[in-house]
PDB file of N, CA and C in Angstrom:
ATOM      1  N   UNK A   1       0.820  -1.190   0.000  1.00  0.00           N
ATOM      2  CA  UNK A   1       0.000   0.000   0.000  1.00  0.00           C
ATOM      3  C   UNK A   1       0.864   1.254   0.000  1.00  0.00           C
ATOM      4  N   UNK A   2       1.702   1.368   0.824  1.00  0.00           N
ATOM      5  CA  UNK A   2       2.983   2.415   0.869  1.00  0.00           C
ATOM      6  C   UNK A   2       3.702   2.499  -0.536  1.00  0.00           C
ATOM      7  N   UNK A   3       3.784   1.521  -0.845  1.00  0.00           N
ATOM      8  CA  UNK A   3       5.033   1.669  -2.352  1.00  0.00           C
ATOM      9  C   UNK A   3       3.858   2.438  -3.335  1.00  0.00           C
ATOM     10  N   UNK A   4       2.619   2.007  -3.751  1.00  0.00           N
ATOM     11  CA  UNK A   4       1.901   2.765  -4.635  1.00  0.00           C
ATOM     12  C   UNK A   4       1.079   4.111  -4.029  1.00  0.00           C
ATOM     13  N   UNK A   5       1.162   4.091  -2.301  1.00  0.00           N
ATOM     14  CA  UNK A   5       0.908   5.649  -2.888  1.00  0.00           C
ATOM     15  C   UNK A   5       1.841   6.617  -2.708  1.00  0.00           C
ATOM     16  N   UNK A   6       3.164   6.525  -2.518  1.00  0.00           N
ATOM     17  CA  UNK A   6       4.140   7.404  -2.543  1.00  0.00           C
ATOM     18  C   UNK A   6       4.576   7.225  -3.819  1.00  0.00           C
ATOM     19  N   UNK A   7       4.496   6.431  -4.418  1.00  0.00           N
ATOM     20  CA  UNK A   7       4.923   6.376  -6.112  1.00  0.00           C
ATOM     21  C   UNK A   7       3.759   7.071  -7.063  1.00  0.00           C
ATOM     22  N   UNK A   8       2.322   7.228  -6.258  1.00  0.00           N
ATOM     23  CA  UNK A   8       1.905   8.344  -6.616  1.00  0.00           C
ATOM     24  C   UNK A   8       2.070   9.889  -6.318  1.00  0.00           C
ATOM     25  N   UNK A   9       2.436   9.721  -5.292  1.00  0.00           N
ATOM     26  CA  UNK A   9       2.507  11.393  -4.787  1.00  0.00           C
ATOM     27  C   UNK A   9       3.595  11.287  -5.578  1.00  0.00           C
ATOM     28  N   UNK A  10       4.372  10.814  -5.975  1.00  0.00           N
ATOM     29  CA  UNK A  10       6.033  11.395  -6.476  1.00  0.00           C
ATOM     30  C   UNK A  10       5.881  11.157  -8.192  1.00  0.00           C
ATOM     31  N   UNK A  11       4.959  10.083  -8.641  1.00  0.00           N
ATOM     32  CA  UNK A  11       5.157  10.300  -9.942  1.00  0.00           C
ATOM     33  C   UNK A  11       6.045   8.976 -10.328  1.00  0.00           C
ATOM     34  N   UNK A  12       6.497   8.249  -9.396  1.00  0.00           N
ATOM     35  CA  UNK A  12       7.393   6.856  -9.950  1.00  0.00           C
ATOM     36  C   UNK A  12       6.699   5.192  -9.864  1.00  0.00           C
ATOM     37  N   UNK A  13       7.574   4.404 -10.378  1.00  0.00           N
ATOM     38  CA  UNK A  13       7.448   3.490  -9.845  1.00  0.00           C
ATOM     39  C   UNK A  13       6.686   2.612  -9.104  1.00  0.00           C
ATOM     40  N   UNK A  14       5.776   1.936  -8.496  1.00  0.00           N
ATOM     41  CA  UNK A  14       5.257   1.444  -7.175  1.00  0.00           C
ATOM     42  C   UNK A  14       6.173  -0.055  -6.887  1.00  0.00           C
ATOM     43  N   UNK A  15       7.139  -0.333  -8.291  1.00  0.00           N
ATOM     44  CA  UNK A  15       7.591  -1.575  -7.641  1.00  0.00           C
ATOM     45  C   UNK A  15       9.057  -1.618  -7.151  1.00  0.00           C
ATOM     46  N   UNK A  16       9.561  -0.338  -8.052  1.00  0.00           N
ATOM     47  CA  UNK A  16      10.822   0.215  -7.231  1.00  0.00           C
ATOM     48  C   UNK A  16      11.278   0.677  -6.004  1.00  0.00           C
ATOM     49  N   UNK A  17       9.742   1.423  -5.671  1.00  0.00           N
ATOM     50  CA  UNK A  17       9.989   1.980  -4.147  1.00  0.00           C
ATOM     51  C   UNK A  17      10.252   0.134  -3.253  1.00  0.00           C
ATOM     52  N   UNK A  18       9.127  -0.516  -3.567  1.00  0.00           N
ATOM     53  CA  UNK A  18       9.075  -1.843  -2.411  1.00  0.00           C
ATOM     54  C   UNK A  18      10.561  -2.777  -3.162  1.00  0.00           C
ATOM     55  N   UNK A  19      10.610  -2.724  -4.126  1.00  0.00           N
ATOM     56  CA  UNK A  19      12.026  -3.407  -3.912  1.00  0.00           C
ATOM     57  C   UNK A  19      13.356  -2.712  -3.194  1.00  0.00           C
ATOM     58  N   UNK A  20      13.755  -1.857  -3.193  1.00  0.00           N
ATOM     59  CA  UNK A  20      14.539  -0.923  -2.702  1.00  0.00           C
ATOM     60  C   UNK A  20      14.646  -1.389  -1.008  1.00  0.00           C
ATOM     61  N   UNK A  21      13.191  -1.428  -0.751  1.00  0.00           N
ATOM     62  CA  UNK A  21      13.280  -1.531   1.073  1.00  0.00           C
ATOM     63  C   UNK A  21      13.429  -2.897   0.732  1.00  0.00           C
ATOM     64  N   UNK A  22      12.745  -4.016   0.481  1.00  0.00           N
ATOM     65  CA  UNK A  22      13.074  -5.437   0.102  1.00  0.00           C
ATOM     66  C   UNK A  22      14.321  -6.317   0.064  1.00  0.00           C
ATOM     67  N   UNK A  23      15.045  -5.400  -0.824  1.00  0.00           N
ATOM     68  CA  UNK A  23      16.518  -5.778  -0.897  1.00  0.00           C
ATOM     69  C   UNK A  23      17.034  -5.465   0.562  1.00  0.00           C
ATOM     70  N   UNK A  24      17.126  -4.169   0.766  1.00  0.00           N
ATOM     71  CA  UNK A  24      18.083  -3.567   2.130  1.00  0.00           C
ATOM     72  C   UNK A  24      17.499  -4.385   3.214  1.00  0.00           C
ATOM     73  N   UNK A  25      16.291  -4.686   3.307  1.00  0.00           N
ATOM     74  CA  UNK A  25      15.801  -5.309   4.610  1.00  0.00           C
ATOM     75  C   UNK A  25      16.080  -6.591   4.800  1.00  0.00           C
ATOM     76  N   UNK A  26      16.050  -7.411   3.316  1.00  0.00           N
ATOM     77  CA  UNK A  26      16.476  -8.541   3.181  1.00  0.00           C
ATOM     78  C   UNK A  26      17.543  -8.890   3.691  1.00  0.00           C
ATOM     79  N   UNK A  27      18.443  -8.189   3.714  1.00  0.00           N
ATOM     80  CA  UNK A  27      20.461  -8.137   3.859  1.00  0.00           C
ATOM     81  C   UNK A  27      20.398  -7.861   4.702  1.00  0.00           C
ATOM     82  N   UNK A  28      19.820  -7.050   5.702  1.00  0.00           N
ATOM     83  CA  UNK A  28      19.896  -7.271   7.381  1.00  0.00           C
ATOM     84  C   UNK A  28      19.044  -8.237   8.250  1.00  0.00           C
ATOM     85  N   UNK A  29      18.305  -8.778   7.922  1.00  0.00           N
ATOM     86  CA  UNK A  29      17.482  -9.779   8.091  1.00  0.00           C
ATOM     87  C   UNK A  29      17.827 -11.036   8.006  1.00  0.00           C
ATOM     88  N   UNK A  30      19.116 -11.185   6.744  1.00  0.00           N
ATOM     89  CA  UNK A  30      19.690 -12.343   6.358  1.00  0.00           C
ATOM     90  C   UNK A  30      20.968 -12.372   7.883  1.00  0.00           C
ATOM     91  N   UNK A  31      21.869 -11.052   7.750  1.00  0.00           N
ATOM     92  CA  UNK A  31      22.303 -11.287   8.588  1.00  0.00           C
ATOM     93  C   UNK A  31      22.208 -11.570  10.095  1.00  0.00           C
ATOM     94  N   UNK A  32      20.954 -11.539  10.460  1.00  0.00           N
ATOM     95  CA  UNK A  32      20.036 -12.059  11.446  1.00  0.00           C
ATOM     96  C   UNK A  32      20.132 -13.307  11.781  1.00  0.00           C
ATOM     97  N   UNK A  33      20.314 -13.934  10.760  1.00  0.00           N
ATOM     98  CA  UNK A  33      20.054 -15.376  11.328  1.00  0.00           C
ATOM     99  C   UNK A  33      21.569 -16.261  11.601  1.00  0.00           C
ATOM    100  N   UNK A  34      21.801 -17.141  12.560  1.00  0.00           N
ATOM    101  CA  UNK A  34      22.574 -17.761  12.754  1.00  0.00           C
ATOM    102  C   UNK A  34      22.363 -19.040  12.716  1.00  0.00           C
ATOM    103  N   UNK A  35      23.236 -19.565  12.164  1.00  0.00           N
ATOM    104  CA  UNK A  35      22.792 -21.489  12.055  1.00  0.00           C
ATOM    105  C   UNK A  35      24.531 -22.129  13.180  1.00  0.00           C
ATOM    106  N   UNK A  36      24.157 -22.290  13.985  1.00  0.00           N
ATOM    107  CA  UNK A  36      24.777 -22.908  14.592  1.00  0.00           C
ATOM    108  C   UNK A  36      24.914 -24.562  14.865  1.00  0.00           C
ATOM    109  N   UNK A  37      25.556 -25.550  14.416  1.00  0.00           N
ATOM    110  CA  UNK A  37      25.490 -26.776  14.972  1.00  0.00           C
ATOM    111  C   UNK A  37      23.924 -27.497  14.191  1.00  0.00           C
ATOM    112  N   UNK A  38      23.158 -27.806  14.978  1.00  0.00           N
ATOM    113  CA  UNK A  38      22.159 -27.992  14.377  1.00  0.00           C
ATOM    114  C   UNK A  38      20.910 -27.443  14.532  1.00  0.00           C
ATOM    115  N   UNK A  39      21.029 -25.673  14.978  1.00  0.00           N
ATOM    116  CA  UNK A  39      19.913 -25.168  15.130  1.00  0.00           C
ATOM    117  C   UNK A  39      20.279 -23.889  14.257  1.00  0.00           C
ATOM    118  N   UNK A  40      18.937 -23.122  14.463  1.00  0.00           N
ATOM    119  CA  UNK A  40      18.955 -21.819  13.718  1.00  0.00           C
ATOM    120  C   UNK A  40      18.276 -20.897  14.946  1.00  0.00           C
ATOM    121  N   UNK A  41      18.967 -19.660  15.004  1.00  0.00           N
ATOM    122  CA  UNK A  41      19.406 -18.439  15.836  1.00  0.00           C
ATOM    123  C   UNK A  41      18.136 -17.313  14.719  1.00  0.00           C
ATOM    124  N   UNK A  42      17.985 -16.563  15.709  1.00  0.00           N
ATOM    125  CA  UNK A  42      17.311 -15.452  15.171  1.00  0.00           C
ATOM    126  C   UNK A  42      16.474 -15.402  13.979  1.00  0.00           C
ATOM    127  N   UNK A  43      15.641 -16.264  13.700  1.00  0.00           N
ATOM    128  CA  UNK A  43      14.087 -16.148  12.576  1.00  0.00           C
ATOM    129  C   UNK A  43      13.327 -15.069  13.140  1.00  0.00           C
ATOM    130  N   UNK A  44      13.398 -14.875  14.699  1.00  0.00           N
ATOM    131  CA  UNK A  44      11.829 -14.123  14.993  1.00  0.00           C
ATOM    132  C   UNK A  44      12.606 -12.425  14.704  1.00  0.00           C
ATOM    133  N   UNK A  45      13.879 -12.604  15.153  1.00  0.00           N
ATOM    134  CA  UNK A  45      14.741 -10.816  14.711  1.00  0.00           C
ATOM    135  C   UNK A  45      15.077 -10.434  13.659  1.00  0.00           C
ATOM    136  N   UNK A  46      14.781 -11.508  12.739  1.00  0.00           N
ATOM    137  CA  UNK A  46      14.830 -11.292  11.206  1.00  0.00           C
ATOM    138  C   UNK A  46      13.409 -11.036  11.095  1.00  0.00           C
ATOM    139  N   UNK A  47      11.838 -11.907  11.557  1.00  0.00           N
ATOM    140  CA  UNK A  47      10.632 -11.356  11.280  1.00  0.00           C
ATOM    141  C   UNK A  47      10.580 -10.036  11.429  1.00  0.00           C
ATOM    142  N   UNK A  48      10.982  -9.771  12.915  1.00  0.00           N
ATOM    143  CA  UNK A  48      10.712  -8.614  13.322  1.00  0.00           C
ATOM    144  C   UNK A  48      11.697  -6.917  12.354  1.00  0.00           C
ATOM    145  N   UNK A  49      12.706  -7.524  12.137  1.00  0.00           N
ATOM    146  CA  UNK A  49      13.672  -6.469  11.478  1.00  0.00           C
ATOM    147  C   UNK A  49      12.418  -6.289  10.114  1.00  0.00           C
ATOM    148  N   UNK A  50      11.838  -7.148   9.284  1.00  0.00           N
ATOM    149  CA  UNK A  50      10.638  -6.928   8.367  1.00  0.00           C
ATOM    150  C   UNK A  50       9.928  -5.799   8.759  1.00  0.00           C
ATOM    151  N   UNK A  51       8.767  -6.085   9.824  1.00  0.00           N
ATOM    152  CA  UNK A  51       7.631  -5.909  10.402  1.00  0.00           C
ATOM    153  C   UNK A  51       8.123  -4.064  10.465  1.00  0.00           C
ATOM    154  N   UNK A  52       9.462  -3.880  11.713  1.00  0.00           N
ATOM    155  CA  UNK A  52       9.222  -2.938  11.719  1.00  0.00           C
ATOM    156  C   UNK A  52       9.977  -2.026  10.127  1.00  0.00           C
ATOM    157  N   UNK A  53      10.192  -2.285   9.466  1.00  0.00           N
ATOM    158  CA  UNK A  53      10.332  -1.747   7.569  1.00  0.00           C
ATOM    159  C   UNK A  53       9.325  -1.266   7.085  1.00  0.00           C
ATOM    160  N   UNK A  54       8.034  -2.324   7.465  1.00  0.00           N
ATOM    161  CA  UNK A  54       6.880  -1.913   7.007  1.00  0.00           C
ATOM    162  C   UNK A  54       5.961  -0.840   7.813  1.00  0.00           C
ATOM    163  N   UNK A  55       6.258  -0.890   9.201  1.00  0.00           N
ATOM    164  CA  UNK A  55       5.941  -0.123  10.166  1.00  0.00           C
ATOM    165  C   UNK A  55       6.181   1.160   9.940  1.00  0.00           C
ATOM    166  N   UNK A  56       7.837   1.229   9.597  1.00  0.00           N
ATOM    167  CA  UNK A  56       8.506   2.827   9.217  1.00  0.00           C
ATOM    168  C   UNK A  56       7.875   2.836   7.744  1.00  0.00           C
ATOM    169  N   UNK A  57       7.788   2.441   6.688  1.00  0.00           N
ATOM    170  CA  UNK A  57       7.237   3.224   6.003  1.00  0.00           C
ATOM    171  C   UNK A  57       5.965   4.267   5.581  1.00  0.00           C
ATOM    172  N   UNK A  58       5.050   3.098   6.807  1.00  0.00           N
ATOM    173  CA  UNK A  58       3.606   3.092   7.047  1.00  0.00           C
ATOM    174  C   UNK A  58       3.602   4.985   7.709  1.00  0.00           C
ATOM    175  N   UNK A  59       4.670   4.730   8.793  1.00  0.00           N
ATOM    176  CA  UNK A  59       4.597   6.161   9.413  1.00  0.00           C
ATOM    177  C   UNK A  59       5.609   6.959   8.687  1.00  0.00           C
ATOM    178  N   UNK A  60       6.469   6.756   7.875  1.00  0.00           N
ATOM    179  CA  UNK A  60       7.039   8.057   7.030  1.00  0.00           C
ATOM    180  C   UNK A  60       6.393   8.424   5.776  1.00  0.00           C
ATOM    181  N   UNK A  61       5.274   7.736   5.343  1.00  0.00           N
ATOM    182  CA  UNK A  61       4.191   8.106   4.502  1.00  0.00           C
ATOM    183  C   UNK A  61       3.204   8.713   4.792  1.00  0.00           C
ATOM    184  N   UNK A  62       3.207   9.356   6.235  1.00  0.00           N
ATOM    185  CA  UNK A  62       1.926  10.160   7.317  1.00  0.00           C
ATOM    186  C   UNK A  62       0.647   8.714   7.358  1.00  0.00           C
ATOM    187  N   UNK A  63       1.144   7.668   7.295  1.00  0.00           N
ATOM    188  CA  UNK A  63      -0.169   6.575   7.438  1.00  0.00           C
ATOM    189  C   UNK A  63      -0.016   6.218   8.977  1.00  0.00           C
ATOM    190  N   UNK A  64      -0.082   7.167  10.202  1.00  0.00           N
ATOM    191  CA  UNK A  64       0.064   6.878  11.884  1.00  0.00           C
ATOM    192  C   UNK A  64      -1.314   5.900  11.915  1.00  0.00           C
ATOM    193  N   UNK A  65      -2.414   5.662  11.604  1.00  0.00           N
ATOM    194  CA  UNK A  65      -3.558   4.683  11.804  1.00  0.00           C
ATOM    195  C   UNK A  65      -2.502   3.199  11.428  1.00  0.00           C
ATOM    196  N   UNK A  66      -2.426   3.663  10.261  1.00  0.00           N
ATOM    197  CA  UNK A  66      -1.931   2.036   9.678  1.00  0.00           C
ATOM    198  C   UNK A  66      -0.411   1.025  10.734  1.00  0.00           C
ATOM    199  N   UNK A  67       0.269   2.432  10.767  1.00  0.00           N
ATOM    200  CA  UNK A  67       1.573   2.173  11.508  1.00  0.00           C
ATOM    201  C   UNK A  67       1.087   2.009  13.172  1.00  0.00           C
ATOM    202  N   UNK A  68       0.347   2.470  13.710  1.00  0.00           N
ATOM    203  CA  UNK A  68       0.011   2.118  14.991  1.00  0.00           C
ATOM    204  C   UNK A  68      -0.978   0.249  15.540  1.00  0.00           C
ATOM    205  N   UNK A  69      -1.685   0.519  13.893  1.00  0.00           N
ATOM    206  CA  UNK A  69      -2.728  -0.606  14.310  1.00  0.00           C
ATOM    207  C   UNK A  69      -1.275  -2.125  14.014  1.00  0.00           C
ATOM    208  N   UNK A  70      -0.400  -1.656  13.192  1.00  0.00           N
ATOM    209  CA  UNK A  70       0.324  -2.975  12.665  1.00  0.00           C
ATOM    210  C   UNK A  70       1.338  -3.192  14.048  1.00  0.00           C
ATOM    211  N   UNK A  71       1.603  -2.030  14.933  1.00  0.00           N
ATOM    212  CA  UNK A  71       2.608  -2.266  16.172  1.00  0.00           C
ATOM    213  C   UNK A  71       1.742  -2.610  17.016  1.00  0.00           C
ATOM    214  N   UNK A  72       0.869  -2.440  16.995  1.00  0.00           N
ATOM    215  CA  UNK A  72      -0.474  -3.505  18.042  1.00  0.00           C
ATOM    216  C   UNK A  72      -0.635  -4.760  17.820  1.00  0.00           C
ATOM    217  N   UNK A  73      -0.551  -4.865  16.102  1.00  0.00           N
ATOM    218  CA  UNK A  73      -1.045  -6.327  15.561  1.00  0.00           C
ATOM    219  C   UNK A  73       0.295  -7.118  16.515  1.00  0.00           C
ATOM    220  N   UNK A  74       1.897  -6.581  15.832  1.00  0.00           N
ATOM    221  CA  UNK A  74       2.917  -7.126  15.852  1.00  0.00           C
ATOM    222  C   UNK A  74       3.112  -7.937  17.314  1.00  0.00           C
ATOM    223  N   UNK A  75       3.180  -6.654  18.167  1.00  0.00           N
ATOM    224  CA  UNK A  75       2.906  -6.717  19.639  1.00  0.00           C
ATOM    225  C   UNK A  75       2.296  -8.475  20.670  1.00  0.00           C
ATOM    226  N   UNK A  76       0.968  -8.382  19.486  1.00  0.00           N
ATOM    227  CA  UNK A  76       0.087  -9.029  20.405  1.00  0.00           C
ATOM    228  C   UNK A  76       0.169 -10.590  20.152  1.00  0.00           C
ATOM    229  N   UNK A  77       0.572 -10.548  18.444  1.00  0.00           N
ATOM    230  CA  UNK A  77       0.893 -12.097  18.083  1.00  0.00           C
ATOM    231  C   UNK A  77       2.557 -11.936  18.920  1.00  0.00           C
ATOM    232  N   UNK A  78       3.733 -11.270  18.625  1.00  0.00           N
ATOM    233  CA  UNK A  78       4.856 -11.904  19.655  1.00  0.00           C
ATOM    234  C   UNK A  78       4.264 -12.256  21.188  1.00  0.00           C
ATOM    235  N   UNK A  79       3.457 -11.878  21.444  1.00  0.00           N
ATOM    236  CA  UNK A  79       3.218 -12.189  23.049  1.00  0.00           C
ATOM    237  C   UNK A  79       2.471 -13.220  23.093  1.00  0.00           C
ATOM    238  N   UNK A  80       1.655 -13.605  22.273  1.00  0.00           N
ATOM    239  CA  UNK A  80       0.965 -14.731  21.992  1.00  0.00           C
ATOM    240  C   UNK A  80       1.749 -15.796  21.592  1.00  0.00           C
ATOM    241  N   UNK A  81       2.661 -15.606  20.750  1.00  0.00           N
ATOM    242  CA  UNK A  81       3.376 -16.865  20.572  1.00  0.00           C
ATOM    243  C   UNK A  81       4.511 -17.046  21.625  1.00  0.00           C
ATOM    244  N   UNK A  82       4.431 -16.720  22.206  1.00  0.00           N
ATOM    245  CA  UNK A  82       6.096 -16.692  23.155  1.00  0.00           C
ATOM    246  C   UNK A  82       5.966 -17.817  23.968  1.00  0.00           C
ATOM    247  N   UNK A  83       4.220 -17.755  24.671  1.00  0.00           N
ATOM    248  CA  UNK A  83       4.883 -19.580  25.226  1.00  0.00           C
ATOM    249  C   UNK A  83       4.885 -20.896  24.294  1.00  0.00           C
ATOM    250  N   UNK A  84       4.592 -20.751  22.824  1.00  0.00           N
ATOM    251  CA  UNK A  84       4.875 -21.696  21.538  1.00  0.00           C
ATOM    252  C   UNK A  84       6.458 -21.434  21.587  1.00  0.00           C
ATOM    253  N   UNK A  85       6.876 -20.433  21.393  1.00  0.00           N
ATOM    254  CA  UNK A  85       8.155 -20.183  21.068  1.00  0.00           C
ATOM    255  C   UNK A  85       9.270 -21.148  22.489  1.00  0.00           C
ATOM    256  N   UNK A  86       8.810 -20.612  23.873  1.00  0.00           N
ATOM    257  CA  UNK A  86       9.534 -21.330  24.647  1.00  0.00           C
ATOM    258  C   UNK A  86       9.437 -22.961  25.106  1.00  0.00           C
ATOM    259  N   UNK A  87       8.341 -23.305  24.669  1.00  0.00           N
ATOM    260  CA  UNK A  87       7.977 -24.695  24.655  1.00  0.00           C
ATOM    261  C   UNK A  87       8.917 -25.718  23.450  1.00  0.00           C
ATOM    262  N   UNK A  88       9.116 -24.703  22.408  1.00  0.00           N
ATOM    263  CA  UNK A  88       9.768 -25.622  21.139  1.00  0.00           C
ATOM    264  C   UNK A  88      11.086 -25.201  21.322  1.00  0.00           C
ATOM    265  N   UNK A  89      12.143 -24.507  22.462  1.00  0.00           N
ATOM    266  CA  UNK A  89      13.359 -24.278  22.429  1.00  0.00           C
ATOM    267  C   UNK A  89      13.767 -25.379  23.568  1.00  0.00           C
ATOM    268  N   UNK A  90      12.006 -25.863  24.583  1.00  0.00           N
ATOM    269  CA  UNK A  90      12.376 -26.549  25.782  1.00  0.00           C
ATOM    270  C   UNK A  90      12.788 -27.655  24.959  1.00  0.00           C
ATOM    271  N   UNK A  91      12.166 -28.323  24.324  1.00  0.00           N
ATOM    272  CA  UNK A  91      12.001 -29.751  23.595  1.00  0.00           C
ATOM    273  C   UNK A  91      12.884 -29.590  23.004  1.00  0.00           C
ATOM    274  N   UNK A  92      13.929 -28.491  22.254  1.00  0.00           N
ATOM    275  CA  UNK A  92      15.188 -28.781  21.176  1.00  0.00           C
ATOM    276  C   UNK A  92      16.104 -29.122  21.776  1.00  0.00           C
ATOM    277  N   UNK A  93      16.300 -28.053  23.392  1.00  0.00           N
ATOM    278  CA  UNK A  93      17.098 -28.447  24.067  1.00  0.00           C
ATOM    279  C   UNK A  93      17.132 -29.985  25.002  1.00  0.00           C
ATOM    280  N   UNK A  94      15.897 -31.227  24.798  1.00  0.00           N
ATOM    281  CA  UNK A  94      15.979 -32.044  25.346  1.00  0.00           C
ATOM    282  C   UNK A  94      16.502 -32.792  24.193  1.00  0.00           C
ATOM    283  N   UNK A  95      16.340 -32.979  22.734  1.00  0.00           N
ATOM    284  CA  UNK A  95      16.915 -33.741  22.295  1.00  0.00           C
ATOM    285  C   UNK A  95      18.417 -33.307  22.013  1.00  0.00           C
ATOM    286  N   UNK A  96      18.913 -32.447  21.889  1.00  0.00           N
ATOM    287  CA  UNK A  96      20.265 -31.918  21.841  1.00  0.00           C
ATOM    288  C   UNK A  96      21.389 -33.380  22.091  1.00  0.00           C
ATOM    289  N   UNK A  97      22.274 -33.201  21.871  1.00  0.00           N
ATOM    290  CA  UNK A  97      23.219 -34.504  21.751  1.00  0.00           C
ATOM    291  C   UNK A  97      24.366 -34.030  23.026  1.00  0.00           C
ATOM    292  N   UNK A  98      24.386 -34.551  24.091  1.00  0.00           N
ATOM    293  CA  UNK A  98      25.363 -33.947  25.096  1.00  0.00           C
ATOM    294  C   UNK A  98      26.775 -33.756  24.414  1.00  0.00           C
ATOM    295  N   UNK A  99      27.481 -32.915  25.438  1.00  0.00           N
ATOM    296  CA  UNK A  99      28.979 -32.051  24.488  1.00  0.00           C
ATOM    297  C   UNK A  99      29.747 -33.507  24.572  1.00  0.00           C
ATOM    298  N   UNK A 100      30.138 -33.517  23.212  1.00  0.00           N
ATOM    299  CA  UNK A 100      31.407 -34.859  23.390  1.00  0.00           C
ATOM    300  C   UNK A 100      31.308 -35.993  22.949  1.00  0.00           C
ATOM    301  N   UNK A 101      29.942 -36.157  22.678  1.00  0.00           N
ATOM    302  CA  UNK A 101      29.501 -37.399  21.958  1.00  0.00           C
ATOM    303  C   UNK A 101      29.597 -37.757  20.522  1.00  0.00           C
ATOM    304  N   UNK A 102      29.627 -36.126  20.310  1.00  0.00           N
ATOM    305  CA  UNK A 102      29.579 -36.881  18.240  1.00  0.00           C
ATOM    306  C   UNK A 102      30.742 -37.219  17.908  1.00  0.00           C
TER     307      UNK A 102
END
């Protein structure tokens, strides 16, 4: 919604503006993640490095409704999933292979 109407107010593009943030967000997002051993590090700080991209554009396009209701949305599913989230790090860490064995 942001990429086409600032590519209207300006007269460009609507798929240039969203690739532009796409790419850059992508490349910090990528570097987000860590694969260690046999797990993976940071998916939800790579979601989140997204979320808030779309957030800032929402509010540097004067859209404060859109950008407020999506940091509410964001908000309420991380808090909602967090005891999913700590339940599936309990269980990774039970099958884990003790240090020394492989």
């Amino acid at each position: 919604m942001m990429s086409v109407e600032l590519s209207h107010a300006t007269g460009g593009d609507p798929t240039r503006v969203a690739s532009q943030v796409v790419t850059g967000v992508g490349f910090l997002g990528g570097g987000a993640i860590l694969r260690t051993g046999g797990s993976v590090k940071g998916l939800t700080t790579a979601a989140i490095i997204w979320i808030n991209a779309a957030i800032g554009m929402a509010a540097g396009g004067g859209r404060y409704r859109i950008a407020i209701l999506g940091t509410l949305a964001t908000l309420i599913v991380l808090q909602g999933l967090l005891p999913v989230e700590r339940r599936m790090d309990r269980r990774h860490d039970r099958r884990e292979l003790p240090s020394g064995s492989e």
